[in-house]
Protein backbone atom coordinates (compact mmCIF):
# COMPACT_ATOMS: atom_id res chain seq x y z
CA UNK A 1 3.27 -6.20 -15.17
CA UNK A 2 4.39 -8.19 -18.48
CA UNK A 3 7.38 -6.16 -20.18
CA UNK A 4 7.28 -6.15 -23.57
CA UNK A 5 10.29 -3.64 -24.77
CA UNK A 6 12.87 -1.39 -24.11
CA UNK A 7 13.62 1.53 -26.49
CA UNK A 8 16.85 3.81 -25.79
CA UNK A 9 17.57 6.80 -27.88
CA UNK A 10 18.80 9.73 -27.53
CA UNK A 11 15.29 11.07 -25.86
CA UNK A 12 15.94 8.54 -23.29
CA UNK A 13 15.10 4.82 -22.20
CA UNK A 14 11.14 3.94 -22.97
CA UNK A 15 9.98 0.60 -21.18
CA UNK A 16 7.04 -0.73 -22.91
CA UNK A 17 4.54 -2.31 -21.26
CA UNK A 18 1.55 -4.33 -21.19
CA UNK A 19 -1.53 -2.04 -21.27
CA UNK A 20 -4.16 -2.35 -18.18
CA UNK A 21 -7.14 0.10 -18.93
CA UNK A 22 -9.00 -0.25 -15.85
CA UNK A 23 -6.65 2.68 -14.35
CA UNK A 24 -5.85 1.90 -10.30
CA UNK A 25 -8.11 0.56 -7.67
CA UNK A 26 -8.56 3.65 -6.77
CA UNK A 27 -10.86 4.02 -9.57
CA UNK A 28 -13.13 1.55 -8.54
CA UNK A 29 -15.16 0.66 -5.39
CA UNK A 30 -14.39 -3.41 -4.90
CA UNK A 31 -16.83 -5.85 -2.22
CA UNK A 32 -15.61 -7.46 0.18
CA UNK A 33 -14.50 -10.31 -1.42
CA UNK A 34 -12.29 -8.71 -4.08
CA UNK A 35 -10.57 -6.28 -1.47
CA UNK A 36 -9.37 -9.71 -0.14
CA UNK A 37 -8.37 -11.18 -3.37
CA UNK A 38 -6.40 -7.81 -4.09
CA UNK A 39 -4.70 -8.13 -0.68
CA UNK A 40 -3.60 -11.50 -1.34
CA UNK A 41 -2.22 -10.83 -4.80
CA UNK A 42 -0.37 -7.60 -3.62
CA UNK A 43 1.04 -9.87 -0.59
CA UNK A 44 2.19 -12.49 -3.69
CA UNK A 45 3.67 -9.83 -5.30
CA UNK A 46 5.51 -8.37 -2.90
CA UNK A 47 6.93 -11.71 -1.26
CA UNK A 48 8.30 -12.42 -4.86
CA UNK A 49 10.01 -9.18 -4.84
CA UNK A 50 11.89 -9.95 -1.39
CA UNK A 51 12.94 -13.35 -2.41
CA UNK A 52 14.37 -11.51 -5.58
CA UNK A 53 16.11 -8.93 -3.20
CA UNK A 54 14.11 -5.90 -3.93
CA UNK A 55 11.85 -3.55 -1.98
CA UNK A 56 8.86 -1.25 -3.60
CA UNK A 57 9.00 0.88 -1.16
CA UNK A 58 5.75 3.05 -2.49
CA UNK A 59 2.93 0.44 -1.91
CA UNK A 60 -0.06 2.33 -2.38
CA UNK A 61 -3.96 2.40 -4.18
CA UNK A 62 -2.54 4.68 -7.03
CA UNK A 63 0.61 2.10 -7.41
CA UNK A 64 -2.37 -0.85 -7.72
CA UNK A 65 -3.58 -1.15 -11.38
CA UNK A 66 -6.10 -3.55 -12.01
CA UNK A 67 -6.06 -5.95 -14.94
CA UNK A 68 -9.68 -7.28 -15.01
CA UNK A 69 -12.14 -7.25 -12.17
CA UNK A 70 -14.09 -10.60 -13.15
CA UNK A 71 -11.71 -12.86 -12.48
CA UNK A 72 -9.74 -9.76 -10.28
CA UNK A 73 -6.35 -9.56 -11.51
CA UNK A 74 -4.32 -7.04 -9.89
CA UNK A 75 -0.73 -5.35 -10.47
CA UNK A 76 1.71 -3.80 -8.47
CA UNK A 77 3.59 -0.85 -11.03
CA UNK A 78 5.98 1.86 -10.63
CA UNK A 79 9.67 0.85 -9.38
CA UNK A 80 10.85 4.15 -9.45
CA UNK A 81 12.02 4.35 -6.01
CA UNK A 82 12.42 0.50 -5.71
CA UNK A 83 15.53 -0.63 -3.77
CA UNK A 84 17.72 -3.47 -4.57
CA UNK A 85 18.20 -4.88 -1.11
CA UNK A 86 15.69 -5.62 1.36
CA UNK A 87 18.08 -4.69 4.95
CA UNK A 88 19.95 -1.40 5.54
CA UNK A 89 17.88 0.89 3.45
CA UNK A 90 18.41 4.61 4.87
CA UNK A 91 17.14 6.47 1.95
CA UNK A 92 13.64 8.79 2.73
CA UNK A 93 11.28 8.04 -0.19
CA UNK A 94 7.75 7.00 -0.48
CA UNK A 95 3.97 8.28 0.14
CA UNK A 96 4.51 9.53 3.84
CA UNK A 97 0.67 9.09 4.15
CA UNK A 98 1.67 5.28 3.73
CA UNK A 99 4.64 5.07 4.30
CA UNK A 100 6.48 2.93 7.41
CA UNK A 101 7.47 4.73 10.74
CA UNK A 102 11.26 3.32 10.25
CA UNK A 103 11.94 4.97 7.07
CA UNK A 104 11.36 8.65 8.87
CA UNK A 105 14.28 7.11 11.08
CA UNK A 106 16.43 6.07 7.78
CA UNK A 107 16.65 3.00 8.61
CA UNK A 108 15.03 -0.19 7.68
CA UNK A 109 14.16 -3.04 5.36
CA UNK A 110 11.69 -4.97 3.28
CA UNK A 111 9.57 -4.61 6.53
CA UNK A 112 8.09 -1.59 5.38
CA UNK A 113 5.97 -3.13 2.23
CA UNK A 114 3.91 -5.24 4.16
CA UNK A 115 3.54 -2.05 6.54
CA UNK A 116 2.53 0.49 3.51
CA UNK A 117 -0.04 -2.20 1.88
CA UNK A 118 -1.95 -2.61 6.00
CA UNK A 119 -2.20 1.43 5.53
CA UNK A 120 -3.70 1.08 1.56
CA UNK A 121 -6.17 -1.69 2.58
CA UNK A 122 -7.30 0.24 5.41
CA UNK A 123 -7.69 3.24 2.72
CA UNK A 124 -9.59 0.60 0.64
CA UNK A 125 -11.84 -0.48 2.70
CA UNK A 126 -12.40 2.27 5.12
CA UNK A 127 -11.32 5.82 3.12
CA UNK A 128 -8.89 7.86 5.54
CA UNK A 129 -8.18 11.39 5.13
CA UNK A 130 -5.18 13.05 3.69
CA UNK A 131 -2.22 13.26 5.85
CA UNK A 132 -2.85 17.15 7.63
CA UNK A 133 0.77 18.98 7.12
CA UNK A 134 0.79 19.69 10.61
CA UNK A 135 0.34 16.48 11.84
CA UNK A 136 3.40 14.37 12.85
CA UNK A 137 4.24 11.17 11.39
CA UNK A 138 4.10 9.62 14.47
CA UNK A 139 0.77 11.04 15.56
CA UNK A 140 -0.36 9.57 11.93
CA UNK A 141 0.69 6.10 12.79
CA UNK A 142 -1.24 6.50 16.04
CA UNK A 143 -4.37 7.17 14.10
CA UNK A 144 -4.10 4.73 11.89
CA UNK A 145 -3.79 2.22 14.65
CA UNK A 146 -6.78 3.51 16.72
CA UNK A 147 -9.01 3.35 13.39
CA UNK A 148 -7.92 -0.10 12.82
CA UNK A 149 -8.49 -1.36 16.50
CA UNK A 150 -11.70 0.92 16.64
CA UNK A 151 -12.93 -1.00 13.48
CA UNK A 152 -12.35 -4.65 14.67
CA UNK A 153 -14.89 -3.86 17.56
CA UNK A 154 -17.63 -2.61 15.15
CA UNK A 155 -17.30 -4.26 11.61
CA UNK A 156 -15.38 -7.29 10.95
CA UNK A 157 -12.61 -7.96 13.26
CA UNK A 158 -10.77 -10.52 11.60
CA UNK A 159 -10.00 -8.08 8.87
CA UNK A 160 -9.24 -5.30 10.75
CA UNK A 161 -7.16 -7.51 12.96
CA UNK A 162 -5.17 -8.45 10.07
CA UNK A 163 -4.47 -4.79 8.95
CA UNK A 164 -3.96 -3.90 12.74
CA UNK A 165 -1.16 -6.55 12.92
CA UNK A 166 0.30 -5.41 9.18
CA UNK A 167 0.32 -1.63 10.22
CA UNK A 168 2.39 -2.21 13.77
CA UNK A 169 5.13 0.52 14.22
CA UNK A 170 7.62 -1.90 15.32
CA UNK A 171 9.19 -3.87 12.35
CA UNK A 172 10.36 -6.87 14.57
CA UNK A 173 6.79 -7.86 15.65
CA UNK A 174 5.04 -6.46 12.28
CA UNK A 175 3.53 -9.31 10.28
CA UNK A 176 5.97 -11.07 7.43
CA UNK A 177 4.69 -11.27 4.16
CA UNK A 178 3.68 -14.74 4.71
CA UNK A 179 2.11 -14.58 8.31
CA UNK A 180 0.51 -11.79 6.65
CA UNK A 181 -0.85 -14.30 3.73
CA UNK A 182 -1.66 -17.04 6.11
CA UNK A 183 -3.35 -14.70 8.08
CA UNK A 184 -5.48 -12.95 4.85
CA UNK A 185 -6.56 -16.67 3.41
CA UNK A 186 -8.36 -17.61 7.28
CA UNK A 187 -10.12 -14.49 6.66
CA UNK A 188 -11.02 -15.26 2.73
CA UNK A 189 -10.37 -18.91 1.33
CA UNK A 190 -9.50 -18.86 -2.18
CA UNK A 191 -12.31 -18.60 -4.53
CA UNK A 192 -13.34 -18.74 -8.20
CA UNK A 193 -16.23 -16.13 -9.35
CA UNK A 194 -18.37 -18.66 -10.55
CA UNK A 195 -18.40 -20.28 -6.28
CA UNK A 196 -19.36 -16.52 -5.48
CA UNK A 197 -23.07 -15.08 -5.94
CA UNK A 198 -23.89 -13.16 -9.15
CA UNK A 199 -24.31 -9.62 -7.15
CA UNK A 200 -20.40 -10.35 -6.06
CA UNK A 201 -19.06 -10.81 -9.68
CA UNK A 202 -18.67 -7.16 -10.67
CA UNK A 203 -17.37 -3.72 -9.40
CA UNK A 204 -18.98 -0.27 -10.03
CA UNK A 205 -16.64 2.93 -10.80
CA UNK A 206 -16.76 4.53 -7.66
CA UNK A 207 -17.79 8.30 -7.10
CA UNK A 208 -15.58 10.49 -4.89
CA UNK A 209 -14.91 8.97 -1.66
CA UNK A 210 -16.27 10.10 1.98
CA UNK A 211 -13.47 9.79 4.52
CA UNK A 212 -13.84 10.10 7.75
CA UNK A 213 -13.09 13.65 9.20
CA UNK A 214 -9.56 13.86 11.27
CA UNK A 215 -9.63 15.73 14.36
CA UNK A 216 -7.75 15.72 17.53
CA UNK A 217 -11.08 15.25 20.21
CA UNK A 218 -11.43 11.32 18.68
CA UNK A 219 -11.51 9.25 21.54
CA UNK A 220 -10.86 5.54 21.21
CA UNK A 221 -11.94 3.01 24.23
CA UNK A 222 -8.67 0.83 23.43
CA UNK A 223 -6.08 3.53 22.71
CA UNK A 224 -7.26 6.46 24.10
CA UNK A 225 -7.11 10.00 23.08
CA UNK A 226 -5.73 10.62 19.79
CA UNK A 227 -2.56 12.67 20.33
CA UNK A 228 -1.88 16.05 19.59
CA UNK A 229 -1.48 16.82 15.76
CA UNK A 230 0.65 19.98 15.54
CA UNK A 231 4.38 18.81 15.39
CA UNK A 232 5.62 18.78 12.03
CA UNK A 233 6.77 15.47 10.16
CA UNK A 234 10.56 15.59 9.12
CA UNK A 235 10.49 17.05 5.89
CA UNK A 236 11.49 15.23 2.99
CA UNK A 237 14.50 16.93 1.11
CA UNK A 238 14.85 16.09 -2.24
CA UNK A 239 18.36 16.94 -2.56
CA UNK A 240 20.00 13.82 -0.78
CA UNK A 241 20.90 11.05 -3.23
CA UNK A 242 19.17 7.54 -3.22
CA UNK A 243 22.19 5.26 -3.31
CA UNK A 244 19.79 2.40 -3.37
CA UNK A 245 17.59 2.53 -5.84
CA UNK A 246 17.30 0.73 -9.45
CA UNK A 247 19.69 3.42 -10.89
CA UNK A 248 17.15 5.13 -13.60
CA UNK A 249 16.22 8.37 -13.03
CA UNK A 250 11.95 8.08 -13.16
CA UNK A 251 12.07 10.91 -15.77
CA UNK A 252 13.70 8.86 -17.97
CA UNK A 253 11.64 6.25 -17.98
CA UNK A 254 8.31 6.51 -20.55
CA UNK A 255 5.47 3.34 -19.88
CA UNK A 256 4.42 3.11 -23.73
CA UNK A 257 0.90 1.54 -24.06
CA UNK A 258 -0.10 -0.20 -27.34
């Protein structure tokens, strides 16, 4: 996103902000071809911010906002969490319904961005269900790894592939940001809207979404049984300090829109 200002005051600091009015991509329902597109832009954006030496660390569809959907132009926001290095992170932040295994275990790196956008284009193009309470992390990671193997058997398995391969637990054979690009333009080459036909041009505002249901008798023919759901996730606690982050406390900070 295109910064325009910076006010401080005794209020606060205010960034300002270029204004995108087309909300998240949550807000809209996207084909095929544009879910792509926004994969390969998010992967763009979040290779430039390793090479700068930063991490998001809170990829996800309400972190998206979209710019214009004919040409798609789509923008990664809130840094409110965002660390300054990419190795050693031990801080617990994030969306735990996206977020990597490793950073329940306090400790990892950049890894985890390419790990929390495979989790938001599953979401995108397949709608999961809300994280259950009860459910452990790691019993959530399973899942999402049996729906993404279950789906490259029945829909197209190139693109689940991909995700499956983004979404791995372990961060040493997870796909880097650019295997991960590599990977996305086999699957989608590069395309202008005018090479695409006229009933792929635009995107409807999507009405509420139908995920699948979550329960504990799914049986996958790759990965089995999905495991039991009733450990709890390490809670997060609010209290321990983030000595990585960008050093503004998000209440601070006001996105002005003109």
């Amino acid at each position: 996103m295109q910064f325009i200002d910076i006010i401080i005051d005794t209020e606060g600091v205010a960034i300002v902000m270029e204004l995108v009015n087309l909300g998240n991509v949550g807000d809209h329902r996207l084909d095929g071809h544009q879910q792509m597109l926004l994969g390969q832009q998010m992967l763009d954006a979040i290779g430039y911010l390793h090479r700068i030496g930063a991490v998001h660390r809170d990829v996800k569809p309400t972190n998206i906002l979209l710019g214009s959907l004919d040409p798609l132009i789509s923008l990664l926001s809130d840094f409110s969490v965002a660390a300054m290095r990419t190795s050693g992170l031990t801080t617990f932040c994030g969306t735990p319904k996206y977020a990597a295994p490793e950073i329940f275990k306090r400790s990892y790196g950049k890894e985890v961005d390419v790990y929390s956008l495979g989790v938001t284009m599953l979401d995108i193009i397949n709608p999961l269900p809300d994280q259950q309470p009860s459910m452990s992390h790691d019993g959530w990671v399973t899942y999402l790894r049996a729906t993404a193997a279950g789906l490259r058997k029945t829909r197209n398995s190139l693109v689940f592939e991909w995700i499956w391969r983004m979404i791995d637990p372990d961060p040493g054979s997870r796909l880097s940001v650019l295997d991960a690009l590599a990977q996305s333009y086999l699957i989608s080459p590069v395309q202008s809207s005018a090479q695409r036909p006229p009933s792929q041009n635009h995107s409807a505002v999507a009405g509420p979404s139908q995920p699948r249901q979550l329960t504990p008798d799914l049986v996958d023919p790759e990965w089995g049984r999905y495991p039991d759901f009733t450990s709890l996730a390490q809670p997060y606690d609010p209290s321990l300090p983030d000595t990585e982050g960008i050093g503004i406390e998000p209440r601070t900070i006001h996105e002005l829109h003109f």
